[in-house]
N, C-alpha and C. Protein backbone atom coordinates (compact mmCIF):
# COMPACT_ATOMS: atom_id res chain seq x y z
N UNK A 1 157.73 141.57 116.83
CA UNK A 1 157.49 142.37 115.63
C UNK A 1 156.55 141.60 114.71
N UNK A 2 155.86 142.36 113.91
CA UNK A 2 154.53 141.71 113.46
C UNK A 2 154.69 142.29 112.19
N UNK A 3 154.74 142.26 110.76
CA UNK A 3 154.38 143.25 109.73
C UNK A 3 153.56 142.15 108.97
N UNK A 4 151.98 142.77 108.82
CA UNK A 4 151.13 142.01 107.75
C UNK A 4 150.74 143.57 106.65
N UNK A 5 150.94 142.35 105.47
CA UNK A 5 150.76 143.30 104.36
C UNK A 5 149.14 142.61 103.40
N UNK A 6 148.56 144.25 102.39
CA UNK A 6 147.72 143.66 102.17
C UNK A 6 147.27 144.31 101.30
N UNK A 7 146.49 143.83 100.11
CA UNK A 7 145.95 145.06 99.00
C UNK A 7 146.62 144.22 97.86
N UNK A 8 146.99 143.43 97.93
CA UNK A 8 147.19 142.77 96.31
C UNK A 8 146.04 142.63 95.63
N UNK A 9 146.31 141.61 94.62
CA UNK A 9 145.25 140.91 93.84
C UNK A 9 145.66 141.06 92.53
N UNK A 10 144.87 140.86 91.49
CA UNK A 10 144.97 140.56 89.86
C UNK A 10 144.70 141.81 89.42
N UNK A 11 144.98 142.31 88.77
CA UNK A 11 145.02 144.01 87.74
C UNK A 11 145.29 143.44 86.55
N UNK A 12 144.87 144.26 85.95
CA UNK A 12 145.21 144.47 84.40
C UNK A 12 146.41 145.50 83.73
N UNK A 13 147.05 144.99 83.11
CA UNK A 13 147.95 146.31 82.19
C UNK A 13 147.98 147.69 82.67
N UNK A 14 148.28 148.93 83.25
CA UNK A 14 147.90 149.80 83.47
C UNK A 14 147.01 149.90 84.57
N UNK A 15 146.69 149.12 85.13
CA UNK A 15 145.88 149.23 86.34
C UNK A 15 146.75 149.68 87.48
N UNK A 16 145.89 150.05 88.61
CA UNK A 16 146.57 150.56 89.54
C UNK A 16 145.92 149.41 90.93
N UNK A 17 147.24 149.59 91.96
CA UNK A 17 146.59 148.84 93.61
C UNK A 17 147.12 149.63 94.45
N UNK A 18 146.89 149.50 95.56
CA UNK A 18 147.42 150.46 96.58
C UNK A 18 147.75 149.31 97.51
N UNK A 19 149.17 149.45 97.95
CA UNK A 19 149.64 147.90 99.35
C UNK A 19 149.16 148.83 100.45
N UNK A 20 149.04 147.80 101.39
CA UNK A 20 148.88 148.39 103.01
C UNK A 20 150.15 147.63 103.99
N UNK A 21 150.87 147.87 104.72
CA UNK A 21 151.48 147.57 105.66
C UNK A 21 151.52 147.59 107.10
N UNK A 22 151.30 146.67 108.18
CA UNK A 22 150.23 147.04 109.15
C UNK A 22 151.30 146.48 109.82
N UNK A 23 152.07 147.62 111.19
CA UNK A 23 153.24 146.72 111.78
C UNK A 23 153.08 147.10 113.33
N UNK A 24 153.64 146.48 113.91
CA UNK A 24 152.74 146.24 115.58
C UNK A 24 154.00 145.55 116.72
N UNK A 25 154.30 145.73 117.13
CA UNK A 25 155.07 144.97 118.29
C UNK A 25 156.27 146.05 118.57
N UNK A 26 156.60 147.37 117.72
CA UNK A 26 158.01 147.79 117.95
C UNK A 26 157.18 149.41 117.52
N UNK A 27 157.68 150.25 117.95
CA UNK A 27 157.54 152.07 117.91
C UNK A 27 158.17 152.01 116.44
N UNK A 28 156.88 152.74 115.71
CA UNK A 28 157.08 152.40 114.48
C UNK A 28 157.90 153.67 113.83
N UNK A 29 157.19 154.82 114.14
CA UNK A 29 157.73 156.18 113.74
C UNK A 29 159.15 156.51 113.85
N UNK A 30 159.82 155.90 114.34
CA UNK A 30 161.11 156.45 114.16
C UNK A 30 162.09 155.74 113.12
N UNK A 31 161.63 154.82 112.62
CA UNK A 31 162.46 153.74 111.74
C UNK A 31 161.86 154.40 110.32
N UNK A 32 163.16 154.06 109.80
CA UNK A 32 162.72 153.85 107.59
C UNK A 32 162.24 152.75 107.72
N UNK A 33 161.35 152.73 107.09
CA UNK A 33 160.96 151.25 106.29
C UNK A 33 160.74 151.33 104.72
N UNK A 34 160.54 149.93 104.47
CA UNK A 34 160.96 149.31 102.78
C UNK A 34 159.67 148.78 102.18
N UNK A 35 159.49 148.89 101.15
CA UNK A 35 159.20 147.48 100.46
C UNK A 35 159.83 146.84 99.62
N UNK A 36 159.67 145.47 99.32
CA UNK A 36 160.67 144.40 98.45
C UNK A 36 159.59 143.73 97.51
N UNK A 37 160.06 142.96 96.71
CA UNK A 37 159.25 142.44 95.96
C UNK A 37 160.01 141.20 96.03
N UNK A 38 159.58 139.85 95.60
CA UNK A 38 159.72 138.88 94.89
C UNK A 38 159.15 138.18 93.85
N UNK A 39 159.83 138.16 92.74
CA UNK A 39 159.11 137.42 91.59
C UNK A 39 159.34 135.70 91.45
N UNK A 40 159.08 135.10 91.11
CA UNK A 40 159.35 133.64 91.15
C UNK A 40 160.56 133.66 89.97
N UNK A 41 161.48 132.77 91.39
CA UNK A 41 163.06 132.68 90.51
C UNK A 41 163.48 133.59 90.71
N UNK A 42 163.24 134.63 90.98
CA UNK A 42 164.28 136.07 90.98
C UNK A 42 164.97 136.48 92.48
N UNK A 43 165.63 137.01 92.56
CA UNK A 43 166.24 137.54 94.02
C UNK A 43 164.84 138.44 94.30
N UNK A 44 165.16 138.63 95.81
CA UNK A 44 164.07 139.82 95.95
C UNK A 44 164.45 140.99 95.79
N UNK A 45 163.88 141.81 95.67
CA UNK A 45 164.03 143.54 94.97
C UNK A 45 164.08 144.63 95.83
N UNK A 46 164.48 145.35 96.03
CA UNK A 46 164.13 146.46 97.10
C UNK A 46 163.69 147.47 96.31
N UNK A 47 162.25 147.64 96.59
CA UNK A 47 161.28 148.77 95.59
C UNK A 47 161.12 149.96 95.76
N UNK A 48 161.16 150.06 97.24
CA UNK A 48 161.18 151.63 97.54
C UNK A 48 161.41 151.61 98.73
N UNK A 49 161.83 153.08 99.21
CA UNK A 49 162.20 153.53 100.89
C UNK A 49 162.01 154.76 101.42
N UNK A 50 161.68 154.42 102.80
CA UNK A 50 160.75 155.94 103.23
C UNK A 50 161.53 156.20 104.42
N UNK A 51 161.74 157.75 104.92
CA UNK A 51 162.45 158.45 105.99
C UNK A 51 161.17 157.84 107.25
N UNK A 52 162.49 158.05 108.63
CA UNK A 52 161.26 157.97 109.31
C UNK A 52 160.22 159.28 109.71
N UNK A 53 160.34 160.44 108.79
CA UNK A 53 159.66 161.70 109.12
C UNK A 53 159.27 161.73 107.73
N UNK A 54 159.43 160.84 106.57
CA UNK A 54 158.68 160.96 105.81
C UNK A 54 158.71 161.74 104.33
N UNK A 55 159.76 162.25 104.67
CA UNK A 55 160.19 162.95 103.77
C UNK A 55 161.12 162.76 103.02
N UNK A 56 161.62 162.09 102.89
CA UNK A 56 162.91 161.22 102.66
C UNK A 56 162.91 159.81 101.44
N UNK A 57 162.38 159.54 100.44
CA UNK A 57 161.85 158.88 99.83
C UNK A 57 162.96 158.33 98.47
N UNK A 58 163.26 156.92 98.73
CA UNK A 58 164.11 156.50 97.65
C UNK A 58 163.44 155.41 96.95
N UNK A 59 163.42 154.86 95.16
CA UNK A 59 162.54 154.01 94.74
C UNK A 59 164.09 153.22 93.54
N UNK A 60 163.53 151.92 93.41
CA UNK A 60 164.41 151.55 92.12
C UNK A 60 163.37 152.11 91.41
N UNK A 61 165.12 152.10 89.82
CA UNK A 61 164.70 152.70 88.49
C UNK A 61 163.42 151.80 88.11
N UNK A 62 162.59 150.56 88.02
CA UNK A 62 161.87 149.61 87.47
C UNK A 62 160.99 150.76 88.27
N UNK A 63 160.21 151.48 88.98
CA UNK A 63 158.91 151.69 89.02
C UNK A 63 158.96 153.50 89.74
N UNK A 64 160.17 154.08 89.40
CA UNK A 64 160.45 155.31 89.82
C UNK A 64 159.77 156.05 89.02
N UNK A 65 158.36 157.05 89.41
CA UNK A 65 157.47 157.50 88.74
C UNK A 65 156.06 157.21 88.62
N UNK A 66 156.31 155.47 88.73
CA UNK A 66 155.00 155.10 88.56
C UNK A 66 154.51 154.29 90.21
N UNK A 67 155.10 154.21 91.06
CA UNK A 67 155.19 153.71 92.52
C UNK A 67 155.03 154.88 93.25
N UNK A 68 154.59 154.83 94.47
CA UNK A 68 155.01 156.28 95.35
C UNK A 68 154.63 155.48 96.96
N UNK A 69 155.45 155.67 97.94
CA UNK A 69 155.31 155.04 98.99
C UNK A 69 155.23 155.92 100.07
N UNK A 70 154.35 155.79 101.18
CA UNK A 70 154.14 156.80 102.03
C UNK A 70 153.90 155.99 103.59
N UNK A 71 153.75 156.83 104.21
CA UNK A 71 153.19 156.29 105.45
C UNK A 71 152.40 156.97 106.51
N UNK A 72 151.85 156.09 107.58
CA UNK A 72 150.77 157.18 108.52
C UNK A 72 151.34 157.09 109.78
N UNK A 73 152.13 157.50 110.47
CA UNK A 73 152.73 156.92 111.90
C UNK A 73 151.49 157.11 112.82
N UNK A 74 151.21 157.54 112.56
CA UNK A 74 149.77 157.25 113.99
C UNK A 74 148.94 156.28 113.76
N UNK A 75 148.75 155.45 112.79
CA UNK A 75 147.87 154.03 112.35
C UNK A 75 149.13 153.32 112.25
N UNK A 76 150.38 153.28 112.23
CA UNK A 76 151.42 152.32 112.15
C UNK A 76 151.61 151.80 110.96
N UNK A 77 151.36 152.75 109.78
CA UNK A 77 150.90 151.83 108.28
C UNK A 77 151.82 152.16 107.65
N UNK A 78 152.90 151.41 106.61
CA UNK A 78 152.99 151.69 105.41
C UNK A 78 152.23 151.85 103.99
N UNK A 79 152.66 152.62 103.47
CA UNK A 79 151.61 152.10 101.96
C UNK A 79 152.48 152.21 100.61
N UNK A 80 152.03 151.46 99.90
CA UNK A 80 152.80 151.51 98.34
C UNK A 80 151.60 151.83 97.22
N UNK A 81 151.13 153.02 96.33
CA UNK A 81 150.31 153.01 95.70
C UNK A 81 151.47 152.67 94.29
N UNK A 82 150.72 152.06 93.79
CA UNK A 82 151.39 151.58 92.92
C UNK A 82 150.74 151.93 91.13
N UNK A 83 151.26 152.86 90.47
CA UNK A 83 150.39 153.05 88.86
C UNK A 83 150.80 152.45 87.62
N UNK A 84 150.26 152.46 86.77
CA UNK A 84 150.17 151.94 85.46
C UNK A 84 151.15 150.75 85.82
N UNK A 85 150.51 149.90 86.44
CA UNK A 85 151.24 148.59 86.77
C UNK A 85 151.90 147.61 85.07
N UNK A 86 152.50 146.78 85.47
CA UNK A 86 153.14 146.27 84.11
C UNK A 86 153.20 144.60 84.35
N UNK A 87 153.03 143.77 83.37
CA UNK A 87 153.10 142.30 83.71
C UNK A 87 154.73 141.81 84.63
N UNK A 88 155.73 142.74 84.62
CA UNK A 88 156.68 142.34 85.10
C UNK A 88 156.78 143.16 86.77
N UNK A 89 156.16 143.72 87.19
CA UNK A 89 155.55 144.22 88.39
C UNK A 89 155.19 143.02 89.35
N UNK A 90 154.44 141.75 88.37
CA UNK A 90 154.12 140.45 89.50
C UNK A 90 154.92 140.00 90.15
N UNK A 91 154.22 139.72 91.28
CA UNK A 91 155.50 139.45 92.01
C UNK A 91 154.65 139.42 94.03
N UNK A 92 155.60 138.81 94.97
CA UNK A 92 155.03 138.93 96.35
C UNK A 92 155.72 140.24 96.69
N UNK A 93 154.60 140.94 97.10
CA UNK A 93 155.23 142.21 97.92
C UNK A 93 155.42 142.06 99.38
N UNK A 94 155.98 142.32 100.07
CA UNK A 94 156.72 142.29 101.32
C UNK A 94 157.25 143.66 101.94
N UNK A 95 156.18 143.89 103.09
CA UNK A 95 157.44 145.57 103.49
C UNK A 95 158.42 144.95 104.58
N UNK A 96 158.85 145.73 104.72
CA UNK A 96 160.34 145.54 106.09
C UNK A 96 160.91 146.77 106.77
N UNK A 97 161.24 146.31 108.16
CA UNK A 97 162.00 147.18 108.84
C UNK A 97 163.18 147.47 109.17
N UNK A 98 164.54 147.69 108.91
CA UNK A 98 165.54 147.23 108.18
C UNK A 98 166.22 146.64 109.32
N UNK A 99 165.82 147.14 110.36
CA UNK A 99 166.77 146.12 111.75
C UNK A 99 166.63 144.07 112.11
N UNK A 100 165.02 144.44 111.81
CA UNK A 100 164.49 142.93 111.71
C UNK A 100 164.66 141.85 110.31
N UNK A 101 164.76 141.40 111.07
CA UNK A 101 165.56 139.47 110.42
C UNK A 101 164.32 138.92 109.60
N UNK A 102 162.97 139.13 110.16
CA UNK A 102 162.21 137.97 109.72
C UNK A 102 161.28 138.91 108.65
N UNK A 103 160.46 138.40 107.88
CA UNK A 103 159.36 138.72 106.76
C UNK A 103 158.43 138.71 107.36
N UNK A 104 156.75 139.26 107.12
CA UNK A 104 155.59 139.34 106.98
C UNK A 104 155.19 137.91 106.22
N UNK A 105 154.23 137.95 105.67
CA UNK A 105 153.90 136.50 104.84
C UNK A 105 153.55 137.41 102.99
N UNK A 106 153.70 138.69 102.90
CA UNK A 106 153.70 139.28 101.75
C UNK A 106 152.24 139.70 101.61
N UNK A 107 151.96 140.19 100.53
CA UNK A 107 150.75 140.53 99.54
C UNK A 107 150.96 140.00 97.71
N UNK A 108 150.25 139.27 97.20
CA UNK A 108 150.79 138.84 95.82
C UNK A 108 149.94 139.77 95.05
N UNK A 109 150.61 140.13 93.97
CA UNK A 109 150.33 141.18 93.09
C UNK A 109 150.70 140.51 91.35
N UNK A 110 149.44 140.46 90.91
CA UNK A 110 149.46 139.53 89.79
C UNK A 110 148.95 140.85 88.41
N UNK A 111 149.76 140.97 87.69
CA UNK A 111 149.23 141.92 86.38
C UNK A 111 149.35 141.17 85.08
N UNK A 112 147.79 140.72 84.98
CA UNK A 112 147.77 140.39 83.94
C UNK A 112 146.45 140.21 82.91
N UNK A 113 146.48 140.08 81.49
CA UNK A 113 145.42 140.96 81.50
C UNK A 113 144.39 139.42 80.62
């Protein structure tokens, strides 16, 4: 199992990014998958969650509204577009597949202005 993530970088206040999630070694379409966050010092977060047909979509209260997570099963991708980002949004993003043990190496997502 392979998940590399990607699309971070530095934003400003209100800015927007879009994550990419690129996962490879296991049949992707039939599983939910996640994304998590980590902020330095903090536990990690579970940010949002997707059906494996897609329709099915759960987010924490911190970005419910302004997050929206989707996916492409025929490119194997997750995605997290992420809006009016906020300085407490920073943090390593990380997606996951909820059966597997190990992490990706993240995407860092820095808002600040």
């Amino acid at each position: 199992v392979q998940l590399v993530e990607s699309g971070g970088g530095l934003v400003q206040p209100g800015g927007s990014l879009r994550l990419s999630c690129v996962a490879s070694g296991f049949t992707f379409s039939p599983y939910a998958m996640n994304w998590y966050r980590q902020a330095p010092g903090k536990e990690r977060e579970l940010v949002a969650s997707i059906g494996n047909a897609a329709g099915s979509t759960k987010y924490a209260d911190s970005v419910r509204g302004r997050f929206t997570i989707s996916r492409d099963n025929a490119k194997n991708t997750l995605y997290l577009q992420m809006n009016s980002l906020q300085p407490e949004d920073t943090a390593v993003y990380l997606c996951n597949v909820p059966w597997f043990k190990g992490w990706g190496q993240g995407t860092q997502v820095t808002v600040s202005s």
